[in-house]
Protein backbone atom coordinates (compact mmCIF):
# COMPACT_ATOMS: atom_id res chain seq x y z
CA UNK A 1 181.25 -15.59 324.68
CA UNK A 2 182.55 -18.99 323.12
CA UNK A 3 183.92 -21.40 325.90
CA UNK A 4 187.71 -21.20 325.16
CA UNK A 5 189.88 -24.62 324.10
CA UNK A 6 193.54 -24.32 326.05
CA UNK A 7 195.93 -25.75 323.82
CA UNK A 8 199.38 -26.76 325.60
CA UNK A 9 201.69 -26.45 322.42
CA UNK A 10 205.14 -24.38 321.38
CA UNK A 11 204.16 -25.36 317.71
CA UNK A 12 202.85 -22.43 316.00
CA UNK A 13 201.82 -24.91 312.77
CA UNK A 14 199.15 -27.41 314.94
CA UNK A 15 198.22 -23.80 316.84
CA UNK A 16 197.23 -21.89 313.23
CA UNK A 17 194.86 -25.06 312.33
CA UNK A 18 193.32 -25.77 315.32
CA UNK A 19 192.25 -21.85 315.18
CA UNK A 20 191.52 -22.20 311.54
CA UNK A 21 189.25 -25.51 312.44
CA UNK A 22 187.55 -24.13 315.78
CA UNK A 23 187.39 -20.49 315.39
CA UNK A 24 183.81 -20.51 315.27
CA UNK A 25 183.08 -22.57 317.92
CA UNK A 26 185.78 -21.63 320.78
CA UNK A 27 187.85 -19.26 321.90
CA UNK A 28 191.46 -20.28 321.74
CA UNK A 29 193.83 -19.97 324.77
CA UNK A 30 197.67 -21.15 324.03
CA UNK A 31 199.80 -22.26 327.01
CA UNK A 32 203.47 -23.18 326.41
CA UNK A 33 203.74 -23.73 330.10
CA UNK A 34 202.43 -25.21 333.12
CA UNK A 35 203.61 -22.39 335.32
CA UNK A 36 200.51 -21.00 337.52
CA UNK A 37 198.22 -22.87 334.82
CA UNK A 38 194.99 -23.26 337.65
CA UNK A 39 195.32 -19.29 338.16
CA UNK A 40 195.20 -18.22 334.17
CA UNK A 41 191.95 -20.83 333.89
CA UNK A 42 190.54 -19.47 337.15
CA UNK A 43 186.81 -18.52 335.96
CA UNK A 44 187.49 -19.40 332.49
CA UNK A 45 184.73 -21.43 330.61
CA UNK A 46 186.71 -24.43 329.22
CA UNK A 47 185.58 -26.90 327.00
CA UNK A 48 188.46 -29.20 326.49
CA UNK A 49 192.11 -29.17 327.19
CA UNK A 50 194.48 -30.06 324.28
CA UNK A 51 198.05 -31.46 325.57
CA UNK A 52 200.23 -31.38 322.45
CA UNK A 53 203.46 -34.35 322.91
CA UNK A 54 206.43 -34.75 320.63
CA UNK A 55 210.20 -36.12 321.85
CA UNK A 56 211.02 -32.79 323.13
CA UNK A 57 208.76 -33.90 326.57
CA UNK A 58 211.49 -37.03 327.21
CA UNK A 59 210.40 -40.02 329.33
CA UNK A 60 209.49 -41.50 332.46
CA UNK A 61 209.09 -39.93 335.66
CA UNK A 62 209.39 -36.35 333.66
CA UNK A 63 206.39 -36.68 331.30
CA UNK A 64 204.40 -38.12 334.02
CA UNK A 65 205.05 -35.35 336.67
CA UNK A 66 204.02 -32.77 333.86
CA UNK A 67 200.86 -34.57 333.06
CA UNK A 68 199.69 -34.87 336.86
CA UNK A 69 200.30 -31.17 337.19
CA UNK A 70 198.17 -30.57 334.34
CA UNK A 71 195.30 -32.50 335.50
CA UNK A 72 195.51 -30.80 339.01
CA UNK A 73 195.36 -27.48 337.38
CA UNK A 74 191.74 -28.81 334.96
CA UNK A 75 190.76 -31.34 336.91
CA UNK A 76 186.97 -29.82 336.02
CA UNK A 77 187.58 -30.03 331.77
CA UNK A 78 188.33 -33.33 329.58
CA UNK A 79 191.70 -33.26 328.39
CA UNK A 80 192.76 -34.66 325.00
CA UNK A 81 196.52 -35.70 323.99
CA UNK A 82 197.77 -34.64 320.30
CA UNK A 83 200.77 -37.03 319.45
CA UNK A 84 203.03 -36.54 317.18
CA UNK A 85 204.78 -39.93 315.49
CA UNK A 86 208.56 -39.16 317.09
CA UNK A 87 206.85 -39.02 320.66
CA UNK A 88 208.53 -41.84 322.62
CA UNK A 89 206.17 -44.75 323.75
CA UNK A 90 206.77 -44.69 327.29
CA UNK A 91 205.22 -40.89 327.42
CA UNK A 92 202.14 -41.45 324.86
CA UNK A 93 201.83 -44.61 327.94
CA UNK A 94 201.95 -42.27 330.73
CA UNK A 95 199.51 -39.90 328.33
CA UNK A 96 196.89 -42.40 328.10
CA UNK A 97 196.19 -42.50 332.08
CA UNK A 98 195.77 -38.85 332.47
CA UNK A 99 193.54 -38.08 329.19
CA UNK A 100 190.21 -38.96 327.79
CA UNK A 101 191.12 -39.99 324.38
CA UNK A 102 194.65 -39.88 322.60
CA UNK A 103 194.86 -38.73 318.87
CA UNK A 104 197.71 -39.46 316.61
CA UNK A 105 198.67 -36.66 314.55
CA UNK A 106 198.03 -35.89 311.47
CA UNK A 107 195.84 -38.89 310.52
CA UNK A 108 193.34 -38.46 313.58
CA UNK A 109 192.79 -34.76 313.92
CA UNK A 110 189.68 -35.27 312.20
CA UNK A 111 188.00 -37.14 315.17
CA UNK A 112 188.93 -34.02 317.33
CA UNK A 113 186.08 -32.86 315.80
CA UNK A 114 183.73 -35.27 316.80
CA UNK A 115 185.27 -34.99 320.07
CA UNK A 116 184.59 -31.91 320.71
CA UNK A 117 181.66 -30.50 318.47
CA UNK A 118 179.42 -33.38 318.39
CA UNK A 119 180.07 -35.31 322.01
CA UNK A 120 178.11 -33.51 324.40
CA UNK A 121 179.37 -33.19 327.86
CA UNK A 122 175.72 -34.17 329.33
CA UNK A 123 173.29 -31.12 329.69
CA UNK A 124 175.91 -28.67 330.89
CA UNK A 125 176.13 -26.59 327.98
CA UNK A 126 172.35 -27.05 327.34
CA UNK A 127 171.09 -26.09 330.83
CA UNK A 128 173.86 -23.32 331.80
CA UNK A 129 172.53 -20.75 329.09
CA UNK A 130 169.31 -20.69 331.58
CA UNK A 131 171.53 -19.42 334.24
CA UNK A 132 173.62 -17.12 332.15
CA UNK A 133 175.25 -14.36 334.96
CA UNK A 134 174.97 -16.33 337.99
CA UNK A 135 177.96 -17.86 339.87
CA UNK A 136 178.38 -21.58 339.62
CA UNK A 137 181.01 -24.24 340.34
CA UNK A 138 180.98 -27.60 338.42
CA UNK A 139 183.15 -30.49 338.80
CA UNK A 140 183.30 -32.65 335.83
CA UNK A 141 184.12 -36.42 335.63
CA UNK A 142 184.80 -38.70 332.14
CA UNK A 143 180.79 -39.66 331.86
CA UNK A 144 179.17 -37.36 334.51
CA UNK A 145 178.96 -34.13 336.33
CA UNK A 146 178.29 -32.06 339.40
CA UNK A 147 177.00 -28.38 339.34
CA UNK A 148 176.56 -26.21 341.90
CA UNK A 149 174.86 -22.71 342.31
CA UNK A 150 175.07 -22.68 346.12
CA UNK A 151 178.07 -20.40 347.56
CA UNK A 152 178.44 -22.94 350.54
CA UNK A 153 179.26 -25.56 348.50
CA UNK A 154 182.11 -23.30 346.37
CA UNK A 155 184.79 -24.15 348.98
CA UNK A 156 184.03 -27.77 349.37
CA UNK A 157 184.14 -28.54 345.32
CA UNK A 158 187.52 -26.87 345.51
CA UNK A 159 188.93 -29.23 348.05
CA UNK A 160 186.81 -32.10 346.10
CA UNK A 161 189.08 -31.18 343.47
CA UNK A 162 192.54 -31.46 345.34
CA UNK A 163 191.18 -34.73 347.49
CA UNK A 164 190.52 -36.80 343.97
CA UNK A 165 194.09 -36.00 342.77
CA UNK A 166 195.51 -37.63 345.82
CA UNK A 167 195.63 -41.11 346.88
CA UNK A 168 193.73 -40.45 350.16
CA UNK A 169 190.61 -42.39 352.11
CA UNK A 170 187.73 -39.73 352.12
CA UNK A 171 184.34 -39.50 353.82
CA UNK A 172 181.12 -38.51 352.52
CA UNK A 173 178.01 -37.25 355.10
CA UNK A 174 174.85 -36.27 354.04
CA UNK A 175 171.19 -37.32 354.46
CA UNK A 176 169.46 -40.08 352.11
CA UNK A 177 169.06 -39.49 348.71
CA UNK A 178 171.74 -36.52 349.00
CA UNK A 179 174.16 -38.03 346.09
CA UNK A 180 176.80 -39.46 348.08
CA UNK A 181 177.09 -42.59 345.83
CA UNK A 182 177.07 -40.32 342.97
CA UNK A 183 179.68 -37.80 344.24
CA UNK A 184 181.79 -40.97 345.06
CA UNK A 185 182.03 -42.05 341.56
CA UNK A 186 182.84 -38.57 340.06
CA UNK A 187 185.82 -38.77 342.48
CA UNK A 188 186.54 -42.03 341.03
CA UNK A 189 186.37 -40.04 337.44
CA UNK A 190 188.77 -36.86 338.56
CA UNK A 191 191.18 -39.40 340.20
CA UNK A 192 194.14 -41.10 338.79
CA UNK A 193 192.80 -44.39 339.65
CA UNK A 194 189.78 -43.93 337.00
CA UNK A 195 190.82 -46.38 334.37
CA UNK A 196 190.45 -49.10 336.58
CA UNK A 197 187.18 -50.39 338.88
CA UNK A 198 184.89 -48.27 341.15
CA UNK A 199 182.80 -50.47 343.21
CA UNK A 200 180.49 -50.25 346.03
CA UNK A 201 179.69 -52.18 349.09
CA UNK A 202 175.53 -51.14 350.29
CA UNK A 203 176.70 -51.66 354.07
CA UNK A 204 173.47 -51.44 355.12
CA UNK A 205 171.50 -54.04 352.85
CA UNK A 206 173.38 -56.68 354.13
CA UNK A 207 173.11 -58.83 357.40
CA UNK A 208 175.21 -57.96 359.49
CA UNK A 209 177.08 -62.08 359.67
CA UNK A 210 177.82 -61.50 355.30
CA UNK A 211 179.23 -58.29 355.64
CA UNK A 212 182.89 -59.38 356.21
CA UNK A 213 183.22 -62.22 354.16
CA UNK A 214 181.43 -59.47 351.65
CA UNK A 215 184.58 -57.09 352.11
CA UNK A 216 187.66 -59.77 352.88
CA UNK A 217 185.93 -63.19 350.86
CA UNK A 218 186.41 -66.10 352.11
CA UNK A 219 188.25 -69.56 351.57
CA UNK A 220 186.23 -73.21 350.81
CA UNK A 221 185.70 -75.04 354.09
CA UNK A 222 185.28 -71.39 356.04
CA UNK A 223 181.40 -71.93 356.71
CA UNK A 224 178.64 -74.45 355.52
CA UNK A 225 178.03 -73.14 352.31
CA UNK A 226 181.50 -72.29 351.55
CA UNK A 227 182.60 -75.21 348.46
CA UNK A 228 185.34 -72.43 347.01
CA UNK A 229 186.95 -69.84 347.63
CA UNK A 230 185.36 -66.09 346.64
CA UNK A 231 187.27 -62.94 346.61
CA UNK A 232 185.54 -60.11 348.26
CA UNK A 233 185.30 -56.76 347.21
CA UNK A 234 188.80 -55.12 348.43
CA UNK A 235 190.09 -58.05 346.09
CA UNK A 236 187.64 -57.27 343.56
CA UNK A 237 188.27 -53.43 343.71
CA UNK A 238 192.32 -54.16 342.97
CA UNK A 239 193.85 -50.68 342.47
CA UNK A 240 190.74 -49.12 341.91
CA UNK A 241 188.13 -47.11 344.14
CA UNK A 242 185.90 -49.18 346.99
CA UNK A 243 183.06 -47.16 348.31
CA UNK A 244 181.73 -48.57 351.65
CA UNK A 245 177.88 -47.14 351.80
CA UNK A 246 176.31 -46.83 355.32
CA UNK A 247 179.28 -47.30 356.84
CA UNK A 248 178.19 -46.19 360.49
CA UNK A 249 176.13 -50.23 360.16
CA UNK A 250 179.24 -51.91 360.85
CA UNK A 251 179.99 -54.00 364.29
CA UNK A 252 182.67 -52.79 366.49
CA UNK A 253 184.81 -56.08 365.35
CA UNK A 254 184.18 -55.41 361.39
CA UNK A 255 185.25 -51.40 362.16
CA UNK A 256 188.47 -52.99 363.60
CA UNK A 257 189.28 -54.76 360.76
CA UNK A 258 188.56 -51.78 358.16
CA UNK A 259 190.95 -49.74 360.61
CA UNK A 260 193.75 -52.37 360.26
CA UNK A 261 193.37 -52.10 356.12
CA UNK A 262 193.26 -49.05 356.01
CA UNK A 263 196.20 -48.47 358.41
CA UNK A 264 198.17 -51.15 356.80
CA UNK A 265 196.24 -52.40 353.49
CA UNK A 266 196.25 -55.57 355.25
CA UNK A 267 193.25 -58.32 355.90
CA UNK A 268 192.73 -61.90 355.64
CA UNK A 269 189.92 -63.50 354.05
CA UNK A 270 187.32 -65.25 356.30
CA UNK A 271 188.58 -68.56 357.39
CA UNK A 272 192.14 -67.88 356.17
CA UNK A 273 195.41 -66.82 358.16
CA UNK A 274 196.88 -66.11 354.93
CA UNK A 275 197.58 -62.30 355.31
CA UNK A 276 196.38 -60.30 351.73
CA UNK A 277 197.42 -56.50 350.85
CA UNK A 278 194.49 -54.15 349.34
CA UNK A 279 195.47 -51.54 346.92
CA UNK A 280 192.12 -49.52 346.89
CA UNK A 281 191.28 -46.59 347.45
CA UNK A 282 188.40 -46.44 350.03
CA UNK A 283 185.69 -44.01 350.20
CA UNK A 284 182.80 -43.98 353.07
CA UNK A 285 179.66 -42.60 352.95
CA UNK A 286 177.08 -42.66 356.10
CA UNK A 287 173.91 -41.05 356.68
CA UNK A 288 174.62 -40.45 360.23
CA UNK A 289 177.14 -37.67 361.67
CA UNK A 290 179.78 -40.89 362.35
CA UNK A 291 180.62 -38.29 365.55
CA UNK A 292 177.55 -38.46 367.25
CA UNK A 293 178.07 -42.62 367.38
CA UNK A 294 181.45 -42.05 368.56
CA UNK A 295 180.11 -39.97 371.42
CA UNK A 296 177.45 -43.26 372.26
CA UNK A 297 179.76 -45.29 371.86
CA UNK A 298 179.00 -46.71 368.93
CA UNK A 299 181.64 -46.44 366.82
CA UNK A 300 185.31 -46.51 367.07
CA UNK A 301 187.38 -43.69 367.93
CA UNK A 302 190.51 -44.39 366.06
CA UNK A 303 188.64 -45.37 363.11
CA UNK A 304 186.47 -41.47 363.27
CA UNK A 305 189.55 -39.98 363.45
CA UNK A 306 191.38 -41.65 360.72
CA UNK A 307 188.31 -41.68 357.85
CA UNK A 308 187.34 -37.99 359.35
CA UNK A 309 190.55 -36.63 358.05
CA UNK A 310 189.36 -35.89 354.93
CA UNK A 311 185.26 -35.79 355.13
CA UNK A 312 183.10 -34.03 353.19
CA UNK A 313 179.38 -32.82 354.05
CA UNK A 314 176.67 -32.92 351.17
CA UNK A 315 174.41 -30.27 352.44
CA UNK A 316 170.46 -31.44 352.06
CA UNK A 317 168.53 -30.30 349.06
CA UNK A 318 166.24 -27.77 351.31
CA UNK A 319 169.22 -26.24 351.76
CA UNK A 320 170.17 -25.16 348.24
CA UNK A 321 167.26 -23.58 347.15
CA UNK A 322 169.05 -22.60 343.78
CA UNK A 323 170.35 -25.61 342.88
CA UNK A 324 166.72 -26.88 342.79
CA UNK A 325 165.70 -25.47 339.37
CA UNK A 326 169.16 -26.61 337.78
CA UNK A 327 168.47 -30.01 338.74
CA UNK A 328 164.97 -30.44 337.73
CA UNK A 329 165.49 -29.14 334.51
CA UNK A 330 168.03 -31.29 333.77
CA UNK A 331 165.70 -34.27 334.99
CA UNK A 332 163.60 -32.91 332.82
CA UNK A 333 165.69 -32.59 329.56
CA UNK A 334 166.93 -36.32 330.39
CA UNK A 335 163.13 -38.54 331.17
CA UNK A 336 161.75 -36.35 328.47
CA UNK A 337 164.28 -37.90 325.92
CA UNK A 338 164.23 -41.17 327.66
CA UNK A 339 160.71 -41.49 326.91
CA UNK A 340 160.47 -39.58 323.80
CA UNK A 341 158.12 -36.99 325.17
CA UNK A 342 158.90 -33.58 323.23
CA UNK A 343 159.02 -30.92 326.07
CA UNK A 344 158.59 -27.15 324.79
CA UNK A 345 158.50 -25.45 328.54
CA UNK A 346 158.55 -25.75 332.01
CA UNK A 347 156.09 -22.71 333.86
CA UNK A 348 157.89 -20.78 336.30
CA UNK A 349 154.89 -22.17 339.00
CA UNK A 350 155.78 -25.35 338.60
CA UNK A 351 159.63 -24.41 339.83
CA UNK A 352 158.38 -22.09 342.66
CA UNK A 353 156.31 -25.23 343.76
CA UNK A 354 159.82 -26.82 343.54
CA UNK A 355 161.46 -24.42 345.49
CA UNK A 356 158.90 -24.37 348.16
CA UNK A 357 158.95 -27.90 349.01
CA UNK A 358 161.63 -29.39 351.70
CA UNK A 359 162.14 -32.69 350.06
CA UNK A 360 163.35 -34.93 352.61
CA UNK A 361 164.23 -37.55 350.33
CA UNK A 362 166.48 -34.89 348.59
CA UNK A 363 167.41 -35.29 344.73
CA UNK A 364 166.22 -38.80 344.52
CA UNK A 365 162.82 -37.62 345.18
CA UNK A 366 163.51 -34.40 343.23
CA UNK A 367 164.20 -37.15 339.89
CA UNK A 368 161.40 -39.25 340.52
CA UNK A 369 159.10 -36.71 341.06
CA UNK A 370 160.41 -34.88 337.86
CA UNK A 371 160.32 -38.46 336.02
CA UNK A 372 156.42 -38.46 337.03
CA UNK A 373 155.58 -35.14 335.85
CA UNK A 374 157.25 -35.96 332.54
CA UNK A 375 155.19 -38.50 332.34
CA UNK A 376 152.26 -36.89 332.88
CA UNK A 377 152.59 -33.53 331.17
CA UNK A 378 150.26 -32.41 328.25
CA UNK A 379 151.35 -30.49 324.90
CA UNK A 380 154.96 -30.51 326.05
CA UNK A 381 154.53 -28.15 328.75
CA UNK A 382 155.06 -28.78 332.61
CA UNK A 383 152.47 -26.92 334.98
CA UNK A 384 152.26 -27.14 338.71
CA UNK A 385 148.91 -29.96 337.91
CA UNK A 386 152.07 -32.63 336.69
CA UNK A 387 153.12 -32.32 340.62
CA UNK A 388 151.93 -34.75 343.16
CA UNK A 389 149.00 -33.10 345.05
CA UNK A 390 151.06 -32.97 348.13
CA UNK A 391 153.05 -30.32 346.44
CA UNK A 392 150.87 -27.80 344.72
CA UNK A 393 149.83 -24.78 345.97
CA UNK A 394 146.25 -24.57 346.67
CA UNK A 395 143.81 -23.65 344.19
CA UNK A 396 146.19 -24.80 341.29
CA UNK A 397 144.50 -27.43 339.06
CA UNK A 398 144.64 -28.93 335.42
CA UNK A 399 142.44 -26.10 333.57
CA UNK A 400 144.37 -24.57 331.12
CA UNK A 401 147.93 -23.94 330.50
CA UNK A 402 149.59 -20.87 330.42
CA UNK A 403 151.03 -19.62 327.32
CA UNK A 404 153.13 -16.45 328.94
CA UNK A 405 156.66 -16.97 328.93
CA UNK A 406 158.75 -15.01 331.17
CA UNK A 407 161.07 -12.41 329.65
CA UNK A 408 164.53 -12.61 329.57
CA UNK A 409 166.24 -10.89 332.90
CA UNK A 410 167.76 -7.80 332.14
CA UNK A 411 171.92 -7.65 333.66
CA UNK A 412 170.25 -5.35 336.25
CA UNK A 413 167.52 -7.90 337.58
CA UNK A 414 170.58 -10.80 337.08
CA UNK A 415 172.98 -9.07 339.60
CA UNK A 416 170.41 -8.40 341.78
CA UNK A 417 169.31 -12.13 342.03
CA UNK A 418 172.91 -13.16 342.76
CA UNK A 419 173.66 -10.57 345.24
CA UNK A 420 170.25 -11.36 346.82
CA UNK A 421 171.05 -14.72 347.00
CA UNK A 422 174.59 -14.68 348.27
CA UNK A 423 173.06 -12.32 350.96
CA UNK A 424 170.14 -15.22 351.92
CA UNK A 425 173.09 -17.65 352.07
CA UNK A 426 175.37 -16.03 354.20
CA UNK A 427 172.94 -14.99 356.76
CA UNK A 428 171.44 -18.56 357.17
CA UNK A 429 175.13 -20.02 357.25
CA UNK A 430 176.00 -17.37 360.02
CA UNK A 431 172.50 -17.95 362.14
CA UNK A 432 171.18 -14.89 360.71
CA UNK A 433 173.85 -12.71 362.38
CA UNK A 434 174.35 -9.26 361.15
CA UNK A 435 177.56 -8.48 362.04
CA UNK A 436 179.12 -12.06 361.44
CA UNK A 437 177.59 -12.18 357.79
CA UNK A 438 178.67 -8.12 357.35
CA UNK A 439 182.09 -9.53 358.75
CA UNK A 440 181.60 -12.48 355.83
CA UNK A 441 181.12 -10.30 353.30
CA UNK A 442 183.77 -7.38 353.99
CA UNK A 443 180.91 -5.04 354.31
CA UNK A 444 179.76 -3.00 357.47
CA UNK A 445 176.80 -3.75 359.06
CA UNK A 446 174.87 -0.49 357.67
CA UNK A 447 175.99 -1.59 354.14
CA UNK A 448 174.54 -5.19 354.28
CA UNK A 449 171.04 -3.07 356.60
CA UNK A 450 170.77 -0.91 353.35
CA UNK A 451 171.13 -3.77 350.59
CA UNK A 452 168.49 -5.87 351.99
CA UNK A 453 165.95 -3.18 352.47
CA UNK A 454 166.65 -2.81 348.66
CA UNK A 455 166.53 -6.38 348.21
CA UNK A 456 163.24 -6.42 349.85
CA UNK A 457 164.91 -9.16 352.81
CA UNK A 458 164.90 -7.53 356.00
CA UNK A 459 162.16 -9.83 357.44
CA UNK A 460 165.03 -12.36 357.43
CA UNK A 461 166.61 -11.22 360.56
């Protein structure tokens, strides 16, 4: 099936040629309304949102609230704005902040096909048609993306969704390497602040005596060294998005003074009285489980409890087995074209070597030992010899590739790989507890004994 393009128009003219011009390509949905608009795109493949504007949407406050609700509802989808010349200034203004691009109708029409048929959204499109039946979730920023095929993480990229709408501090845990400064930034994208700057503070790469003039600046005269003043990075940051990395670093006076702006917005600039107001947004990010230092004593209470409010944990790679595979081949696709090294196929060894590992430096590692096997690869093809010797199974050496290619999974085998894996997921989220994964899974416990003796995964509990 055709990903569908939602057009939000009453104007049956603009809705007969955009399904003259795109009914090869897309399915076409037609809203006239924003009424329950997330629940009609629920599990709908969308490839673009089309918000069609004349004088009949007014000004102001009205146009705005429409718009917001609108990018609530596809916050996961790049949304385009068709203007027509009467629409008033003031709402094509208000358009501009909530859309990717703005067209002018009827002279730029034409781009929309550029736009949307030649502009790639990254690999998406590309790598999803190797996954074709399984259940994903993908959140989807103006220049990048997150995809998940790990049920645990469904929830959380649903409230990822509704945390970037809102102006809200949030906090990011998860080991090294996990993507935390990469999630950051796609909130950055799916939040209303994403026109302006997203910058980040590495906590933990800088001593610990630069860290607050780092955050607040400082004036001339505030320390030998100091011959002006230098705005720090709340200033820098304006109304954009701050993300404070390693966070759990800072000393118990520098965690007082992030409580105060985040409390207030207030903070003064080392060597200054002068009181200034930040108007970022913050995210943290820490490596550590902050409540673990709270219970040493290492880090403030009130400050846990007011960055913990919203928090957010990036489960380690060894923990989502199937969004291994995704990931590497869209490594893959990306440091093959980087370096102009034609790839033909990946052998389905070299991903169960993949899957086998525990990577404790998480994707990172995952990329840069993709970016070496690229590199390394012969005729196009990637075999379990590209790998790092640490990670191939024994007996597997450079002699030969294989020329077998796997055939295509029937709907039978598909369905049986998702249930099999929802099934793996659920037990090792509930400690491998029957009757709290059948409970899960509104089955009975006989139900879930019988599917994994068919599933061939009873020597999991």
């Amino acid at each position: 099936m055709n990903p569908y393009l939602v057009v939000l128009s009453r104007n049956e003219g603009l809705v007969a040629r955009l399904r003259s011009r795109f009914t090869n390509q897309f399915e076409l949905m037609v809203v006239e309304g924003v009424e329950n608009l997330e629940a009609k795109l629920a599990d709908t493949p969308i490839r673009a949102v089309l918000i069609h504007l004349d004088r009949s949407h007014g000004n102001g406050q009205t146009s705005n609230k429409y718009l917001a609700h609108i990018r609530r509802s596809v916050a996961t989808a790049p949304i385009y704005g068709l203007v027509e010349p009467d629409c008033p200034s003031e709402t094509v203004e208000h358009l501009s902040r909530w859309v990717r691009e703005v067209l002018y109708l009827p002279e730029e029409l034409g781009r929309l096909d550029r736009l949307l048929l030649e502009d790639d959204l990254g690999l998406d499109s590309e790598l999803l048609s190797h996954f074709a039946g399984l259940p994903y979730r993908v959140l989807r920023g103006t220049t990048r993306s997150l995809v998940t095929f790990s049920p645990s993480m469904f929830e959380m990229f649903e409230e990822l969704k509704v945390a970037a709408a809102h102006d809200v501090t949030i906090l990011l845990i998860g080991e090294t390497g996990s993507g935390k400064t990469y999630l950051a930034r796609l909130i950055h994208e799916l939040s209303p602040r994403r026109n302006h700057r997203c910058l980040t503070v590495a906590c933990g790469a800088l001593p610990p005596d630069l860290i607050e003039s780092e955050l607040f600046g400082y004036v001339k005269g505030a320390f030998t060294g100091a011959d002006t003043d230098k705005p720090g990075k709340f200033a820098a940051a304006d109304r954009g998005t701050l993300l404070l990395d390693e966070i759990d670093v800072l000393a118990p006076k520098q965690q007082a003074k992030l409580l105060r702006v985040i409390e207030t917005g207030e903070y003064e600039p080392v060597g200054s009285n002068d009181t200034r107001i930040s108007h970022a947004r913050l995210i943290a990010a820490s490596n550590i489980d902050l409540e673990k230092l709270v219970e040493a004593d290492k880090f403030r209470r009130d400050l846990y409890y007011r960055l913990n409010t919203l928090s957010f944990h990036l489960p380690p790679l060894r923990e989502r087995p199937w969004d291994i595979e995704y990931l590497a081949r869209k490594f893959a696709i990306e440091h093959s074209r980087a370096h102009q090294i034609e790839l033909k196929h990946i052998e389905p060894d070299f991903l169960a070597a993949l899957r086998q590992y525990p990577w404790p430096g998480n994707i990172r590692e995952l990329e840069n030992v993709i970016r070496r096997a690229v590199l390394y690869c012969r005729d196009g093809v990637l075999t379990v010899a590209d790998l790092p010797s640490a990670m191939r199974p024994p007996n597997a050496g450079r002699s030969g590739h294989s020329s077998d290619r796997q055939p295509p999974l029937t709907l039978e085998e598909r369905l049986r790989q998702v249930e099999r894996r929802i099934i793996e997921e659920t037990l090792q989220r509930n400690n491998y507890r029957r009757s709290d994964t059948a409970r899960e899974l509104g089955i009975s416990r006989i139900t879930l004994y019988n599917k994994m003796k068919k599933l061939g995964i009873l020597h999991l509990l």
